[in-house]
Each structure stands twice: as structure tokens, then as C-alpha cells.
Protein backbone atom coordinates (compact mmCIF):
# COMPACT_ATOMS: atom_id res chain seq x y z
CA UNK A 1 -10.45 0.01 17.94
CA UNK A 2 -10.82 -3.88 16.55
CA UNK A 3 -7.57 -5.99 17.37
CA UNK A 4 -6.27 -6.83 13.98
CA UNK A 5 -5.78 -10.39 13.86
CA UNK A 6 -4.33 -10.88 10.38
CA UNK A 7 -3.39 -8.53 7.16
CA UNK A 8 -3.57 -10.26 3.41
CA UNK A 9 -1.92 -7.90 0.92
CA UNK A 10 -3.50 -8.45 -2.50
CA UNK A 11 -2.59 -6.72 -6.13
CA UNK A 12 -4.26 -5.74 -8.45
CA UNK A 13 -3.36 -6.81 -11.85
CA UNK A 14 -2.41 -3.38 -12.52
CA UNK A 15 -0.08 -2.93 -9.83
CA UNK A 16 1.47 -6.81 -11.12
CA UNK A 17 2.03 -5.29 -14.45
CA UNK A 18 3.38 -2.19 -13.58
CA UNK A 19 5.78 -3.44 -10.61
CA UNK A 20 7.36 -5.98 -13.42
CA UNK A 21 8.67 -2.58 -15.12
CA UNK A 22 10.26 -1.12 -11.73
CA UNK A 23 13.98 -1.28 -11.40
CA UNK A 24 15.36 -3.99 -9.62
CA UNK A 25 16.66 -2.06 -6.64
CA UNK A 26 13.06 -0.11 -6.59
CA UNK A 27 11.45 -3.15 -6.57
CA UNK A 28 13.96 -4.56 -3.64
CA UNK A 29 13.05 -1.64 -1.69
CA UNK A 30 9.84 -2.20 -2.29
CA UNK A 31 9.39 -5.93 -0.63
CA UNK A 32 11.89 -5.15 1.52
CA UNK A 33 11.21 -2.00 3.25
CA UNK A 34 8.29 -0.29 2.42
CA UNK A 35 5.97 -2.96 2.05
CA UNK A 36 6.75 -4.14 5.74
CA UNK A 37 6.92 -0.61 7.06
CA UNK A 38 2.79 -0.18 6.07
CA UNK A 39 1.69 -3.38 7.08
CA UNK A 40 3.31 -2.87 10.43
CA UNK A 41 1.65 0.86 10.77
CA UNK A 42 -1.32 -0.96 9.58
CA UNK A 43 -1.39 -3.26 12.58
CA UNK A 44 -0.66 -0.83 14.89
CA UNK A 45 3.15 -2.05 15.44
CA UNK A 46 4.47 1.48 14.46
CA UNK A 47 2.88 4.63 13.17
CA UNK A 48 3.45 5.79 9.86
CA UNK A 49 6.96 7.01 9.52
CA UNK A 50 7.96 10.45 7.80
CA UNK A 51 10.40 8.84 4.94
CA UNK A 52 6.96 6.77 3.45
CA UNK A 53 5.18 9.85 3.33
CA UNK A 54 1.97 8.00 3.36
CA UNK A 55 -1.35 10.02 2.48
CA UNK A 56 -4.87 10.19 1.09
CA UNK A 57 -4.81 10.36 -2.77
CA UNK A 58 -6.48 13.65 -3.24
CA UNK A 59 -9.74 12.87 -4.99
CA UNK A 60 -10.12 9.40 -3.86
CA UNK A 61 -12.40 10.00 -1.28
CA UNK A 62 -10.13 9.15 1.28
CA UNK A 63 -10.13 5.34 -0.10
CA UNK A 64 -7.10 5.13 -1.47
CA UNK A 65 -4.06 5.68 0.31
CA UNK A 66 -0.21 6.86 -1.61
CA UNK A 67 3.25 6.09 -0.05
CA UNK A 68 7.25 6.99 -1.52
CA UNK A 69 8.75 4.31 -2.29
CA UNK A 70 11.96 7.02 -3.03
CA UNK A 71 11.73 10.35 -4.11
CA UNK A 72 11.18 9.20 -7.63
CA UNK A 73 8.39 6.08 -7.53
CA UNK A 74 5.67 6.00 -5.62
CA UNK A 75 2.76 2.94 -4.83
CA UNK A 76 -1.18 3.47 -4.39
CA UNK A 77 -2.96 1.37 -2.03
CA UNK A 78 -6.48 0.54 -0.15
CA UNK A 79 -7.56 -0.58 2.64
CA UNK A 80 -10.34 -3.26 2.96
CA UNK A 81 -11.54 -4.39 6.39
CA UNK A 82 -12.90 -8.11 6.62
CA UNK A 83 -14.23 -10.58 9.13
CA UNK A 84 -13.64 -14.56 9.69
CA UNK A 85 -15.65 -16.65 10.90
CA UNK A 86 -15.24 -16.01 14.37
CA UNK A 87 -15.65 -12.24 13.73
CA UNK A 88 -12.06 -11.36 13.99
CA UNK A 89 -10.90 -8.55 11.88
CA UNK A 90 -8.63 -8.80 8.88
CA UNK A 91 -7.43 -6.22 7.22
CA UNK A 92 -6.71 -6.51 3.51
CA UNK A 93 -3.80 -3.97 1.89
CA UNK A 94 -4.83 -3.72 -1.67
CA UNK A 95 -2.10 -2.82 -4.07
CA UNK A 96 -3.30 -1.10 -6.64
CA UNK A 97 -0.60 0.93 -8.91
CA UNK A 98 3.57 1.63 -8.51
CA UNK A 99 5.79 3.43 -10.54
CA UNK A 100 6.84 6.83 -11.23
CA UNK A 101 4.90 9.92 -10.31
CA UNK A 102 2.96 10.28 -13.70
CA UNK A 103 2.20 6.59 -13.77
CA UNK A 104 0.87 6.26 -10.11
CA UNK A 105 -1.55 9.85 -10.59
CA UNK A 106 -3.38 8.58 -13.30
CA UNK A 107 -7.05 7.52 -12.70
CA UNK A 108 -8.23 5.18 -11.18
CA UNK A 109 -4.63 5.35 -9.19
């Protein structure tokens, strides 16, 4: 397994849009506790805990990854893998949609 030497979240202009909609204390929870709970699985920190309920979108071809935000809203995400210069590995968490259940499922997630 590569070291991970640094993760760059990125969003997609969909996820921008749609997080602007969220309810404050969604959003809160958001940057404040989920967020930081997947980059930290991502890195190897922690493993993935039960209350983010993180899977493969079915249908995605296992490239795109879901996680709760609460029982009600839910974000979509990939994962990219880059090198630097010095061939270290980055890994790049791609935000790609949030919001409630029947926002988040529809294609292209």
C-alpha cells in the first residue's frame, strides 16, 4: 500500500451548487464532522466508521463512493489517486453531489 502523503478535496460545481441549498446545521455537520471523518479513513488514520455508512454507489462501477451525512442527506464522492514530482502519492476526494436522498441518486451522482 502507497504512503499517502497529502489529500486535496475538490468539488464539483454540482456539489457547490447543491451544498449552498443544505441547511445550515447539515452543512455544519458536514465541514465539521463528516468531511474530516473520510479524509482521515482515507489516509489510513481510522477506518470507516458505521454512523457514515460509506459505500459504493450501486451502478458506478465502484468509482464513486456515498456517505450519510444524517439519516436524511447524504454526499457522493470519488476518489482520484495522483503523483508529485517526487512520485509521492496524493489522493484527491472529489465531491461530487449532497443533499437529500432523491437529489444525491440521480445520475451522474
Amino acid at each position: 500500500m502507497d504512503l499517502i502523503y497529502d489529500v486535496i478535496i475538490e468539488e464539483t460545481s454540482r456539489f457547490e451548487r447543491n451544498f449552498d441549498k443544505l441547511p445550515l446545521q447539515v452543512a455544519k455537520h458536514f465541514r465539521q464532522k463528516t468531511l474530516p471523518d473520510i479524509v482521515s479513513c482515507i489516509t489510513g488514520q481510522n477506518p470507516f466508521s458505521k454512523s457514515l455508512r460509506a459505500k459504493y454507489v450501486e451502478g458506478s462501477n465502484s468509482s464513486v463512493w456515498e456517505s450519510t451525512i444524517n439519516m436524511s442527506f447524504r454526499v457522493t464522492f470519488s476518489l482520484l489517486k495522483e503523483y508529485d514530482l517526487e512520485n509521492r502519492l496524493i489522493v484527491v476526494i472529489q465531491l461530487r453531489n449532497v443533499g437529500p436522498h432523491e437529489v444525491v441518486f440521480r445520475s451522474p451522482y
